[in-house]
Protein backbone atom coordinates (compact mmCIF):
# COMPACT_ATOMS: atom_id res chain seq x y z
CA UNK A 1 -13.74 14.49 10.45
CA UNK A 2 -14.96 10.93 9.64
CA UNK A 3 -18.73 10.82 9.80
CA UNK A 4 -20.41 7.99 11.78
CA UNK A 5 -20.96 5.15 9.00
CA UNK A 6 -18.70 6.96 6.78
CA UNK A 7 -15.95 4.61 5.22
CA UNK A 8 -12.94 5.81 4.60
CA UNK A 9 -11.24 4.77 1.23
CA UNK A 10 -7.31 3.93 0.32
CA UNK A 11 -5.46 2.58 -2.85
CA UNK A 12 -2.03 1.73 -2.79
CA UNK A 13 0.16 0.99 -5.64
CA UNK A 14 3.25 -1.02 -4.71
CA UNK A 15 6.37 -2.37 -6.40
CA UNK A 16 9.59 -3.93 -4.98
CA UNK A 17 11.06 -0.10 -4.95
CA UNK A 18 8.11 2.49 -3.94
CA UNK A 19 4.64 2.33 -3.09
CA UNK A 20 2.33 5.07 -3.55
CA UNK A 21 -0.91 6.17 -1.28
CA UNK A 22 -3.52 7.44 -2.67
CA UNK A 23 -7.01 8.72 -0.83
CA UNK A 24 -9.57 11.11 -1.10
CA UNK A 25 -8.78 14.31 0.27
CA UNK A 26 -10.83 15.29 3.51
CA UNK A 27 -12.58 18.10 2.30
CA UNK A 28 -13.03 17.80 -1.48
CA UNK A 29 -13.76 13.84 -1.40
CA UNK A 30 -11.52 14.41 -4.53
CA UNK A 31 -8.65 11.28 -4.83
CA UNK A 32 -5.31 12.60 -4.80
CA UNK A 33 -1.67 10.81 -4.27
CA UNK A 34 -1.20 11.20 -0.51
CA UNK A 35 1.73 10.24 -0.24
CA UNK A 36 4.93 8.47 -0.96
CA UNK A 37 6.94 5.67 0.48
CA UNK A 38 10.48 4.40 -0.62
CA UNK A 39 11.77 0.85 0.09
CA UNK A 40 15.40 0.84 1.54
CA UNK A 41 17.63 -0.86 -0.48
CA UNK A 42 20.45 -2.04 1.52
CA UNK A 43 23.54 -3.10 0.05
CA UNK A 44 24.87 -5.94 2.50
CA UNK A 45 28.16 -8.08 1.57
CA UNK A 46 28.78 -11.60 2.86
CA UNK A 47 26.80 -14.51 2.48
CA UNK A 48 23.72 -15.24 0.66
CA UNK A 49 21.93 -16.10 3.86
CA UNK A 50 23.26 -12.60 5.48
CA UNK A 51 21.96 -11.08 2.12
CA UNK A 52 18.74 -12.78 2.20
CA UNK A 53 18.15 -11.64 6.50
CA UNK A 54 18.71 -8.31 5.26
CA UNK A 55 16.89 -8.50 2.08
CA UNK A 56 13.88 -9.78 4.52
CA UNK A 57 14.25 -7.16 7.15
CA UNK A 58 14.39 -4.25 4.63
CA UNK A 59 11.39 -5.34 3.29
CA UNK A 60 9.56 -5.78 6.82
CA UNK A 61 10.38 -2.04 7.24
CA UNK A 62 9.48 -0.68 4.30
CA UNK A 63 5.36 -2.85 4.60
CA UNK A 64 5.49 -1.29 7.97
CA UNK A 65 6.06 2.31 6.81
CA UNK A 66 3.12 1.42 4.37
CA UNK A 67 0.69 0.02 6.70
CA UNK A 68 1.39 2.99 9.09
CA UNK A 69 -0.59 4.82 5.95
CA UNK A 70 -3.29 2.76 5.76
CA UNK A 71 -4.26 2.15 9.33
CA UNK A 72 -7.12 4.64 9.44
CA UNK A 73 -9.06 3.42 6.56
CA UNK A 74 -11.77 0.88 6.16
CA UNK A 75 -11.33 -0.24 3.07
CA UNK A 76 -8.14 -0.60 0.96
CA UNK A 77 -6.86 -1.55 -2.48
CA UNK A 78 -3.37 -2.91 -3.36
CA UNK A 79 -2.24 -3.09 -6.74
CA UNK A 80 0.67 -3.52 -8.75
CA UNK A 81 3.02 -5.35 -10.67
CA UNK A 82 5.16 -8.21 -9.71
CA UNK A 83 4.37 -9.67 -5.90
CA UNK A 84 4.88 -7.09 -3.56
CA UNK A 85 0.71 -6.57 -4.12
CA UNK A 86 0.47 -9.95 -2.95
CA UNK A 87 3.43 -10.05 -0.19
CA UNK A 88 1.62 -6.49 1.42
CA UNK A 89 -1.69 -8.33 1.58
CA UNK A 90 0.21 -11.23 3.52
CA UNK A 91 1.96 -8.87 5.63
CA UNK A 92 -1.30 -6.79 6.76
CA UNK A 93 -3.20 -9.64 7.16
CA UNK A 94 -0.63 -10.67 10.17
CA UNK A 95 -1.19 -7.10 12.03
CA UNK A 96 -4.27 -7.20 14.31
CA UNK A 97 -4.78 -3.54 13.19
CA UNK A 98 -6.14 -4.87 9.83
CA UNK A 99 -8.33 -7.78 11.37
CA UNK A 100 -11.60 -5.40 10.39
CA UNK A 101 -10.29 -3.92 7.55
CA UNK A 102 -11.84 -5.08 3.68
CA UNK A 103 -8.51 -5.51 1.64
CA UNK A 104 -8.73 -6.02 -1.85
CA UNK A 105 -5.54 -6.87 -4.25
CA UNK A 106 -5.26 -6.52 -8.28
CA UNK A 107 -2.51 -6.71 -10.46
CA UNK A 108 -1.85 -3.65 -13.03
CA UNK A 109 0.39 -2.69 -15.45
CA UNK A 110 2.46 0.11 -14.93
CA UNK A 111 0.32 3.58 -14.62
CA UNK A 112 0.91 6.66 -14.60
CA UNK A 113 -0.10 9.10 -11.80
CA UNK A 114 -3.25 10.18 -13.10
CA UNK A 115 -4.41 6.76 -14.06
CA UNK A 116 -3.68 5.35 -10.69
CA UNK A 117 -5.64 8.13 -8.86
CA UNK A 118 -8.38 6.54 -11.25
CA UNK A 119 -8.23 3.01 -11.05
CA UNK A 120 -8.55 4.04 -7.02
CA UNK A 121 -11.51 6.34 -7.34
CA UNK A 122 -13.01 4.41 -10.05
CA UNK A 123 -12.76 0.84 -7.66
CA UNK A 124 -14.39 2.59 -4.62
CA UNK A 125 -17.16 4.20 -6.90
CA UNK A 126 -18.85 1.23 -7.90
């Protein structure tokens, strides 16, 4: 249970395709991948502009399945390659639920799964 004054601490590491969660655990404090979330990719035929709605809605669902991660922590770290770091940061910035939130937002290379977990403990550390 979150103690009074006690932050809690997210990283996520997103791409166009999958974004990864990564926290400490509640009762080791150790970082850990939480959890995983895949972006639908639908496959819509017609017009560009029907493409393109889709496109846009798909990726609306897939920063909402994110944020629904992230809503109980204080403080939270996107990173990435590409955009999407940039385009999740827009998105949660237009929910009311991140209003009191500190969001921060880095680009990476690509990482492996031990070397995220670190970036994520080593940002909150300092």
């Amino acid at each position: 249970m979150k103690q009074k004054n006690e932050k809690l601490y997210a990283g996520v590491c997103v791409d166009n395709s999958h974004a990864i969660i990564i926290g400490a655990d509640k009762e080791t404090g150790t970082y850990e991948i939480l959890d995983k979330v895949k972006a639908d990719d639908s496959h819509v035929s017609g017009s560009e502009h029907t493409r393109n709605n889709a496109q846009h809605a798909d990726s609306i669902k897939y920063f909402k399945a994110i944020s629904g991660h992230l809503s109980n922590y204080d403080e939270i770290l996107i990173f990435g390659t590409g955009q999407s770091q940039e385009q999740l940061n827009n998105f949660l910035k237009e929910d009311q639920h991140f209003n009191n939130k500190k969001i921060s937002v880095e680009s990476s290379e690509n990482l492996t799964d031990p070397q995220m977990i670190a970036k994520v403990r080593d940002f909150f550390k300092s």
